[in-house]
C-alpha atoms as a PDB file:
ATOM      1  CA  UNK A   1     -27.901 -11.928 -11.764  1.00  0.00           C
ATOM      2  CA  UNK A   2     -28.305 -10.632  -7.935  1.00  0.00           C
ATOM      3  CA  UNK A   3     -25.392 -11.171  -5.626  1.00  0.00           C
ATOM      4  CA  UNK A   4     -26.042 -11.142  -2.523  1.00  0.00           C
ATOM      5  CA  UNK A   5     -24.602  -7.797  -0.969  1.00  0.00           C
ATOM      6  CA  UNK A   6     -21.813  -9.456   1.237  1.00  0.00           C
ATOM      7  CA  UNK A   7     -20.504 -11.329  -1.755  1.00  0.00           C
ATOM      8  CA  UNK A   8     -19.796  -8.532  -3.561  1.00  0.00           C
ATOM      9  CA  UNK A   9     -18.040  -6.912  -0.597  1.00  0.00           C
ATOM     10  CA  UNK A  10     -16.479  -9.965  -1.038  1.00  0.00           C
ATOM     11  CA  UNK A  11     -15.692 -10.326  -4.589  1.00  0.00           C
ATOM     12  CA  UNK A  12     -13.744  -6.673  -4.564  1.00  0.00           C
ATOM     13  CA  UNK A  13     -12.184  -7.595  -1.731  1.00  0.00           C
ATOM     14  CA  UNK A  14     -10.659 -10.682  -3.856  1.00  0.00           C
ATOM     15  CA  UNK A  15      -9.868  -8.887  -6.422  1.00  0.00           C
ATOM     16  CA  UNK A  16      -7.527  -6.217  -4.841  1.00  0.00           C
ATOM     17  CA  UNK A  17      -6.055  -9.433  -3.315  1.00  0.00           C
ATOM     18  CA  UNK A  18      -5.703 -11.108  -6.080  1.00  0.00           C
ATOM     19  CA  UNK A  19      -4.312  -8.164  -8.078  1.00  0.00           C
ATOM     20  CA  UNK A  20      -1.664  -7.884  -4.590  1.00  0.00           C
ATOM     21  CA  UNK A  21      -0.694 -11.233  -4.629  1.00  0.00           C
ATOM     22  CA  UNK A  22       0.163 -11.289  -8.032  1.00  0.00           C
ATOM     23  CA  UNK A  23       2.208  -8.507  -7.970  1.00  0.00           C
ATOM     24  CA  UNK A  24       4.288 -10.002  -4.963  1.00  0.00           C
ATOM     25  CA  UNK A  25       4.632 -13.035  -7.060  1.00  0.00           C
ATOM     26  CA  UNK A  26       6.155 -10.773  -9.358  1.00  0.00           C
ATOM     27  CA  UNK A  27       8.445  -8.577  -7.002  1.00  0.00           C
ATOM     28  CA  UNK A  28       9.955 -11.666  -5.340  1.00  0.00           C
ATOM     29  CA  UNK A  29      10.977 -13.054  -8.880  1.00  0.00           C
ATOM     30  CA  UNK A  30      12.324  -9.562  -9.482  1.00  0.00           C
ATOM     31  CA  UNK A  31      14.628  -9.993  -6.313  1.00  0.00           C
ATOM     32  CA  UNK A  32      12.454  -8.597  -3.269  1.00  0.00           C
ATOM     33  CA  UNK A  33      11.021 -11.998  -2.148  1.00  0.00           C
ATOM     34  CA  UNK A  34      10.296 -10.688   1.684  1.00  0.00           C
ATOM     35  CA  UNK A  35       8.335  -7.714   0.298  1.00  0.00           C
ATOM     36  CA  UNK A  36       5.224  -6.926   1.658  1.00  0.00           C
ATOM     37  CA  UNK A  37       1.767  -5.275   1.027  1.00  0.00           C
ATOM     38  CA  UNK A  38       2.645  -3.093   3.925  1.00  0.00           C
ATOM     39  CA  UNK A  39       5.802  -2.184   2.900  1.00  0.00           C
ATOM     40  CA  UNK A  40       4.681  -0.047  -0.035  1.00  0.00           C
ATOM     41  CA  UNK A  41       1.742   1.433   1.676  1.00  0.00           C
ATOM     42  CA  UNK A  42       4.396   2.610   4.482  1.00  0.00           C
ATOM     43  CA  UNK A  43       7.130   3.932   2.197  1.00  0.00           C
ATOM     44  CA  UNK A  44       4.235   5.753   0.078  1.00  0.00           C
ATOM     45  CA  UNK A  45       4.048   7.160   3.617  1.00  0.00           C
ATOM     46  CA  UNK A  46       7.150   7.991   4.423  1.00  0.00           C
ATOM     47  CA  UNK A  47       7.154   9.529   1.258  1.00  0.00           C
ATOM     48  CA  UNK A  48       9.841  11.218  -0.923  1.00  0.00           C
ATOM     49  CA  UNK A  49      10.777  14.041   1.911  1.00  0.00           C
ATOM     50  CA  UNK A  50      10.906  11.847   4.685  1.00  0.00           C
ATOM     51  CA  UNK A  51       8.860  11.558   7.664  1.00  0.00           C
ATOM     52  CA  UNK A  52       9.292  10.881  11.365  1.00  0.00           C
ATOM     53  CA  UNK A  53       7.672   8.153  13.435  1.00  0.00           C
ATOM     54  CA  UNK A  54       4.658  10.057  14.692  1.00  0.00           C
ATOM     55  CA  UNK A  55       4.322  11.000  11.044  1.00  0.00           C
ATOM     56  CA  UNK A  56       4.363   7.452   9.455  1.00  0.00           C
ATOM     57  CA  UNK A  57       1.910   6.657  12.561  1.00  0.00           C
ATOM     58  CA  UNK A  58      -0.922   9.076  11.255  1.00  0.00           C
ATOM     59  CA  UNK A  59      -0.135   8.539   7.363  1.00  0.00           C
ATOM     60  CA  UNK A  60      -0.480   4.976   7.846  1.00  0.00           C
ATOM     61  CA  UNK A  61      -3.725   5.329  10.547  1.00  0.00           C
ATOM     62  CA  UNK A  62      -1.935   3.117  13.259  1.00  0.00           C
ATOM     63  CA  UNK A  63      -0.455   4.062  16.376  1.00  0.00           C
ATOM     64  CA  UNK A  64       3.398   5.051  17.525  1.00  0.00           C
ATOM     65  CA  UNK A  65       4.094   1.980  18.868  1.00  0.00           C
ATOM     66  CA  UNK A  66       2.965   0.234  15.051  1.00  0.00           C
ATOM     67  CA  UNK A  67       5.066   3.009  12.995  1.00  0.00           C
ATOM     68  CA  UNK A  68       7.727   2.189  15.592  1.00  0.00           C
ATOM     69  CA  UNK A  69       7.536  -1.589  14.480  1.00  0.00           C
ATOM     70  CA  UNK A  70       6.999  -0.416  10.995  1.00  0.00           C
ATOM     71  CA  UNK A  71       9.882   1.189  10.741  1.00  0.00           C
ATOM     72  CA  UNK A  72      12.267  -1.219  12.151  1.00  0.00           C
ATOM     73  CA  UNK A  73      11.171  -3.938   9.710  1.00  0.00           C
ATOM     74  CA  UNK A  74      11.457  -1.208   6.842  1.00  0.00           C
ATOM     75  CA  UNK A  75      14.898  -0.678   7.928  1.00  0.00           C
ATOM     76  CA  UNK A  76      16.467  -4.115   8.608  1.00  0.00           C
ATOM     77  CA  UNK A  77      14.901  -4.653   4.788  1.00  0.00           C
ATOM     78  CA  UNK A  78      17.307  -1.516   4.044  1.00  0.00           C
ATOM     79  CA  UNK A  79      13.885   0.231   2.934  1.00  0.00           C
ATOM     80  CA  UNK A  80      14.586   3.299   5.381  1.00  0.00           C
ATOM     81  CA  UNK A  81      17.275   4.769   7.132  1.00  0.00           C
ATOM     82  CA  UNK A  82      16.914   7.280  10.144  1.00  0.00           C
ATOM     83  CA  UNK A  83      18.293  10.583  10.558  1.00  0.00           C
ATOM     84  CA  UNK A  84      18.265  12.580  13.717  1.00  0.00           C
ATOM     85  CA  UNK A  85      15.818  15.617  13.661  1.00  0.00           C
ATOM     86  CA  UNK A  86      17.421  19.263  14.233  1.00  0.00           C
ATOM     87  CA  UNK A  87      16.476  20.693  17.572  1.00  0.00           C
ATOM     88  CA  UNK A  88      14.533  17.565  18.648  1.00  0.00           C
ATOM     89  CA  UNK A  89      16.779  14.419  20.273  1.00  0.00           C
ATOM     90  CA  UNK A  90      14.053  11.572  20.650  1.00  0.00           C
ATOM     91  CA  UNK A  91      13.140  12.395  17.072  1.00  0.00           C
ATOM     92  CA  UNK A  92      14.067  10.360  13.956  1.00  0.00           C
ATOM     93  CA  UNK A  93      13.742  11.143  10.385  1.00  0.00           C
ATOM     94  CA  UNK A  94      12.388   8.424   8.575  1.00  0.00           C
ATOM     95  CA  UNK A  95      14.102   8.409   4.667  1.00  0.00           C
ATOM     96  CA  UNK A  96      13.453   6.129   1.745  1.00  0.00           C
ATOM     97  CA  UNK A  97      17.036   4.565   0.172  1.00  0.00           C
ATOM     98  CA  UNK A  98      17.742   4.014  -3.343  1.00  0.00           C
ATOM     99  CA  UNK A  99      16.696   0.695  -2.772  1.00  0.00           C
ATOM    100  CA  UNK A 100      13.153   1.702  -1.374  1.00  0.00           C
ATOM    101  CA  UNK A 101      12.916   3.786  -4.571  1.00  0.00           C
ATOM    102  CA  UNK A 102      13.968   1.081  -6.714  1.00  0.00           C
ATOM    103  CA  UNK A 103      11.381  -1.383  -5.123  1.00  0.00           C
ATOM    104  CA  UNK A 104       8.326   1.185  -5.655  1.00  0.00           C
ATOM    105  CA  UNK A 105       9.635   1.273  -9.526  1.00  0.00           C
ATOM    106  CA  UNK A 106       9.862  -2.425  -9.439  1.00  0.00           C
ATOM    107  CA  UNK A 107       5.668  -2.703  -8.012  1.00  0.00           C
ATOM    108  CA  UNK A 108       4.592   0.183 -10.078  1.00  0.00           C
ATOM    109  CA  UNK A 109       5.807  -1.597 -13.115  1.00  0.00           C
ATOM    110  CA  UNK A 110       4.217  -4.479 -11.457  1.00  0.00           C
ATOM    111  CA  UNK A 111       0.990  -3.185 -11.024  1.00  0.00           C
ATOM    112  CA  UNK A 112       0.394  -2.061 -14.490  1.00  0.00           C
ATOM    113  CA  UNK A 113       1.220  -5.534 -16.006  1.00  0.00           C
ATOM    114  CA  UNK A 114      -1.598  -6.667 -13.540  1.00  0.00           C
ATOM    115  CA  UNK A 115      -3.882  -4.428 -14.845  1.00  0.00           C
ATOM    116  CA  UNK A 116      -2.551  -5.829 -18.510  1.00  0.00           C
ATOM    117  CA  UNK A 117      -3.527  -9.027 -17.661  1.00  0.00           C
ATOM    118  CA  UNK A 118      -7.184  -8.000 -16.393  1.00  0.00           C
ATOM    119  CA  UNK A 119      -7.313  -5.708 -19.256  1.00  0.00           C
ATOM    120  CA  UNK A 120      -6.988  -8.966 -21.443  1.00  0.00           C
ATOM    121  CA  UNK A 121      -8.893 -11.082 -19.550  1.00  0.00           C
ATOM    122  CA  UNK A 122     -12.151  -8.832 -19.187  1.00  0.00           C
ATOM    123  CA  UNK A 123     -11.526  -7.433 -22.995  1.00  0.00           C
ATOM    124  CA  UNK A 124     -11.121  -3.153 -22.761  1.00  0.00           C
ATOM    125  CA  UNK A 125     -14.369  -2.208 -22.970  1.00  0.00           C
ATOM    126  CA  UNK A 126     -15.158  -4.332 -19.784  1.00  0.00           C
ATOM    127  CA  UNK A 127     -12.500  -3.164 -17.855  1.00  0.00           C
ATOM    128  CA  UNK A 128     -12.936   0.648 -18.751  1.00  0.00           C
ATOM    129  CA  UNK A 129     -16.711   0.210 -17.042  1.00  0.00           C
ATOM    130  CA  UNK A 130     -15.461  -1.772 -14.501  1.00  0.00           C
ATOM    131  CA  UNK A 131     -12.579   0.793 -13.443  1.00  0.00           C
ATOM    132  CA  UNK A 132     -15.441   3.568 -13.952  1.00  0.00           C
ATOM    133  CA  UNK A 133     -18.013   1.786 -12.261  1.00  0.00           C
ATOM    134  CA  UNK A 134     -15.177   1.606  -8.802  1.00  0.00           C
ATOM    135  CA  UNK A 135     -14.429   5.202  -8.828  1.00  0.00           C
ATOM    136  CA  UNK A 136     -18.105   5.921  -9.026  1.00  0.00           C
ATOM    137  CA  UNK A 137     -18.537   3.906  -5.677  1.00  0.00           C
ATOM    138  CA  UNK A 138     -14.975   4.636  -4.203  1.00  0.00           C
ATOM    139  CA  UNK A 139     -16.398   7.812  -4.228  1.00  0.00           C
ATOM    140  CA  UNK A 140     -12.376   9.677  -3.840  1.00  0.00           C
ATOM    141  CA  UNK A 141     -12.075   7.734  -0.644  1.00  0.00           C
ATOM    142  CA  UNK A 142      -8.734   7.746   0.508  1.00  0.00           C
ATOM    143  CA  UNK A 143      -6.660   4.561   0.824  1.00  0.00           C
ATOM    144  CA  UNK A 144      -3.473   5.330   2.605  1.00  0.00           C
ATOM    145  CA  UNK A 145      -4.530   4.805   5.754  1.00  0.00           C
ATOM    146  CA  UNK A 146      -5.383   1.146   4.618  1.00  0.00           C
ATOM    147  CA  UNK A 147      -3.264  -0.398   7.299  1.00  0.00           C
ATOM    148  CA  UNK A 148      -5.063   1.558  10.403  1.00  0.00           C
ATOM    149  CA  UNK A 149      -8.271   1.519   8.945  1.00  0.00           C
ATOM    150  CA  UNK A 150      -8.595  -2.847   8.740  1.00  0.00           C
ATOM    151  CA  UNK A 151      -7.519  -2.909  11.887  1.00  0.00           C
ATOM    152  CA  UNK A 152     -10.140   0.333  13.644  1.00  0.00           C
ATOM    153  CA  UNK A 153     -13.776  -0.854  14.669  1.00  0.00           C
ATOM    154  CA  UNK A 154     -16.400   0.217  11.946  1.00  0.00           C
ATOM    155  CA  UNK A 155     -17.380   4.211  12.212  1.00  0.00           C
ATOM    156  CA  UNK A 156     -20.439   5.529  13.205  1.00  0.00           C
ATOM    157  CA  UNK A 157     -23.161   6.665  10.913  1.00  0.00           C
END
């Protein structure tokens, strides 16, 4: 079978949403209904030593004015607090609370029942070619930037 080349784009594209969606089903039974797909992919960024604004902005591939925004909605969620920087006034520190920490727990945990599921559903020795086959065309490309990079025009060859 021979699928056309924009359907397959596709079909991995539905599959990480699927995989997403399911795993927000999941975190909003668990007691985190207004979590979002950004939220973890910004508190991954802010990251266990903090970060400030400009930080988050170039973790996450957006600008300052989108870590700005980011940041707010992480902390009215009481995902992040803010901390003054020594030596620099308009600077924040950007750090994770106990109940940012307990939330990535909850969606790693998440995650790997997921993966159970596809496990299950594709049997184990399709899903250990499957994962294979990804990180053979992944090729190590970084995701954290995920964020920035839907929202930047296509790069150059």
């Amino acid at each position: 079978m021979s699928e056309p080349g924009w359907r397959v784009v596709l079909l991995l594209a539905g599959a990480f949403r699927q995989g997403v969606d399911a795993l927000h089903d999941e975190l909003a039974e668990q007691g985190y209904p207004g979590a979002r797909p950004l939220h973890g992919f910004a508190l991954q960024a802010v990251g266990d030593e903090g970060c400030t604004i400009n930080q988050l902005g170039q973790r996450l591939g957006v600008s300052k004015q989108a870590a700005a925004k980011t940041a707010t909605v992480l902390e009215e969620a009481g995902y992040v607090t803010r901390e003054p920087v020594p030596g620099d006034r308009r600077a924040v520190l950007l750090r994770r609370t106990r109940h940012a920490d307990e939330f990535l727990g909850a969606s790693a945990a998440g995650f790997e029942r997921v993966i159970d599921r596809w496990r299950r559903q594709l049997g184990p020795e399709r899903f250990d070619t499957m994962v294979e086959a990804l990180a053979e065309v992944a090729d190590d490309r970084p995701i954290g930037d995920l964020p920035g990079w839907m929202t930047q025009h296509p790069r150059k060859a």
